[in-house]
Protein backbone atom coordinates (compact mmCIF):
# COMPACT_ATOMS: atom_id res chain seq x y z
CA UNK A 1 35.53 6.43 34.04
CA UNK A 2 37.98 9.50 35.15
CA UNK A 3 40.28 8.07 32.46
CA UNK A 4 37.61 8.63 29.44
CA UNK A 5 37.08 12.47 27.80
CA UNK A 6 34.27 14.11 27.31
CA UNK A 7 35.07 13.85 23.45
CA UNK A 8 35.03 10.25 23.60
CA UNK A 9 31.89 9.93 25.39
CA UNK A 10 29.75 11.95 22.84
CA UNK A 11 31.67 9.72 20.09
CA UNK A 12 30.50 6.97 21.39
CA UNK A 13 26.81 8.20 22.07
CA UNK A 14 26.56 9.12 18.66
CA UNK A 15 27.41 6.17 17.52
CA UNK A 16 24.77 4.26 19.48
CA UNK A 17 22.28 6.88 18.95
CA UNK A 18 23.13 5.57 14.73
CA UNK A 19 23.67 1.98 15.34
CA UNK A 20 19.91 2.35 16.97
CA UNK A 21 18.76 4.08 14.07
CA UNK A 22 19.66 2.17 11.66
CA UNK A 23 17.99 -1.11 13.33
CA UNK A 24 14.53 1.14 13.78
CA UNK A 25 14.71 1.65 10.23
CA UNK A 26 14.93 -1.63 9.64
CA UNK A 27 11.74 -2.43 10.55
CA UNK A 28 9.72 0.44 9.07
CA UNK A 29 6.84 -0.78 6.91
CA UNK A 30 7.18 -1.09 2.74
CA UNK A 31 5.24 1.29 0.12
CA UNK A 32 2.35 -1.32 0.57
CA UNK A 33 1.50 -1.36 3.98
CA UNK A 34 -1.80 -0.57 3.28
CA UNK A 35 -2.54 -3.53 0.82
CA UNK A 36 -3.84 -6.73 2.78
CA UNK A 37 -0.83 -8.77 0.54
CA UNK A 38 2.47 -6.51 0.65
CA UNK A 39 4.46 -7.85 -1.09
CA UNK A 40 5.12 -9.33 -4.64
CA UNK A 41 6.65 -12.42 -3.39
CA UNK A 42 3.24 -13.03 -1.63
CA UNK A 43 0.98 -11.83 -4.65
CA UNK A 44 -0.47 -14.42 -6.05
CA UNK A 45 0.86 -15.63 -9.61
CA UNK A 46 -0.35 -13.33 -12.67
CA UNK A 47 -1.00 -10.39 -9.94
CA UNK A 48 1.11 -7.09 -10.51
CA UNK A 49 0.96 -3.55 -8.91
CA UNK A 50 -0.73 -1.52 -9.65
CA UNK A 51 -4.09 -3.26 -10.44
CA UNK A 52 -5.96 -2.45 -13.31
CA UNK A 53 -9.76 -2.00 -12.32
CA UNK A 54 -10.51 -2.27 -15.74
CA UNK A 55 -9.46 -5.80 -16.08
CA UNK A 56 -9.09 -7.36 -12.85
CA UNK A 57 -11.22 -9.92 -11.48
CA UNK A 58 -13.18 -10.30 -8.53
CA UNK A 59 -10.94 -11.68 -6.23
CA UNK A 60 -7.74 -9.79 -7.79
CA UNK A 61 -10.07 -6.68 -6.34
CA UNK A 62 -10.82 -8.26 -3.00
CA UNK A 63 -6.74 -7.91 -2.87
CA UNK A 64 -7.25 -3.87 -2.03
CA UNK A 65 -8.03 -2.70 1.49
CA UNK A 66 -11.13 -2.13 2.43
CA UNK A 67 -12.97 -3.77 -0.87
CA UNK A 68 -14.60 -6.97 -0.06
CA UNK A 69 -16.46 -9.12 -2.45
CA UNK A 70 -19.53 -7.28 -2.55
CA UNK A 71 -17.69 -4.30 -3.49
CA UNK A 72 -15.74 -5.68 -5.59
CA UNK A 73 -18.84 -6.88 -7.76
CA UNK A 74 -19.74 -3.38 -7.74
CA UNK A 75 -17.06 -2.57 -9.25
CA UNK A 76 -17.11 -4.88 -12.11
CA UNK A 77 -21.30 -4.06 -12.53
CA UNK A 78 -19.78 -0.30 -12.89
CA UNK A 79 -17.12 -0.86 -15.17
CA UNK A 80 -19.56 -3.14 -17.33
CA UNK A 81 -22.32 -0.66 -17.07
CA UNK A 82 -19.95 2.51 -18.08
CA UNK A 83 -18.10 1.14 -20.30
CA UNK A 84 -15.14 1.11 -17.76
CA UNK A 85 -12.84 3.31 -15.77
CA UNK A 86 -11.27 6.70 -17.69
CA UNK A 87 -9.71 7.73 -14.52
CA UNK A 88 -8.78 5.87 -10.77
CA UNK A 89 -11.21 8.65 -9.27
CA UNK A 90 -13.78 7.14 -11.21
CA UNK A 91 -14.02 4.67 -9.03
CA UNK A 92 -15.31 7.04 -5.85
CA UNK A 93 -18.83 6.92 -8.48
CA UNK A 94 -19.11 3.05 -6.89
CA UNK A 95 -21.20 2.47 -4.23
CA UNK A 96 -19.21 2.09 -0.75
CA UNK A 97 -16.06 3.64 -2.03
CA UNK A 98 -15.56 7.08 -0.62
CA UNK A 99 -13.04 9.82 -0.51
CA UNK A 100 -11.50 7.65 2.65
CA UNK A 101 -10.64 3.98 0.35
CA UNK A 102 -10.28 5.75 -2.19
CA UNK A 103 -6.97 7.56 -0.51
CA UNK A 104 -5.98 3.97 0.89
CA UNK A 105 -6.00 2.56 -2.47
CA UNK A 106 -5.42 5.07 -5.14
CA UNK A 107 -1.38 4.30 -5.75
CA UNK A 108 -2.28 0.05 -6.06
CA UNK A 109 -5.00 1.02 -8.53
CA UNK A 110 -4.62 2.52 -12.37
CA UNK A 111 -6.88 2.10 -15.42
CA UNK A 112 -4.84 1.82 -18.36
């Protein structure tokens, strides 16, 4: 060890301290970790992000976190009773969607 500098010691811990780095990274999560299917390989066919509450079926809906089948079918009765959605905040006027899913959900949903 008496032959090695001091240079090449912090060369080479800064180089581990990268290598590590750049495996962590790695494994972060996607933009859709907080949709129950992540990715579009897994989506099933016909199913795009963002989902259009305006046209999207039951179970299509069942797709977002946090909205099961009952709200879900709230969601339809809403958009059938009003005529649909004119904006994704809209959608916090359905019973058992809050400020809370709404935040989870709001860049997987859009209207148009």
């Amino acid at each position: 060890m008496k032959n090695i500098r001091k240079p090449q010691i912090i060369i080479f811990v800064l180089g581990l301290v990268f290598i590590v780095s750049a495996f962590a990274v790695s494994f972060m999560p996607n933009s859709y970790e907080n949709l129950k299917v992540n990715t579009t390989e897994t989506l099933p066919q016909g199913v795009h992000i963002p989902i259009n509450i305006n046209t999207a079926d039951k179970a299509t809906l069942c797709l977002l976190d946090d909205i099961g089948e009952k709200t879900a079918q709230s969601i339809i009765d809403y958009r059938e009773e009003n005529g649909g959605f004119d904006t994704k905040e809209e959608i916090m006027y359905v019973k058992g969607i809050g400020e809370k899913t709404f935040e989870k959900i709001k860049n997987y949903i859009d209207v148009k």
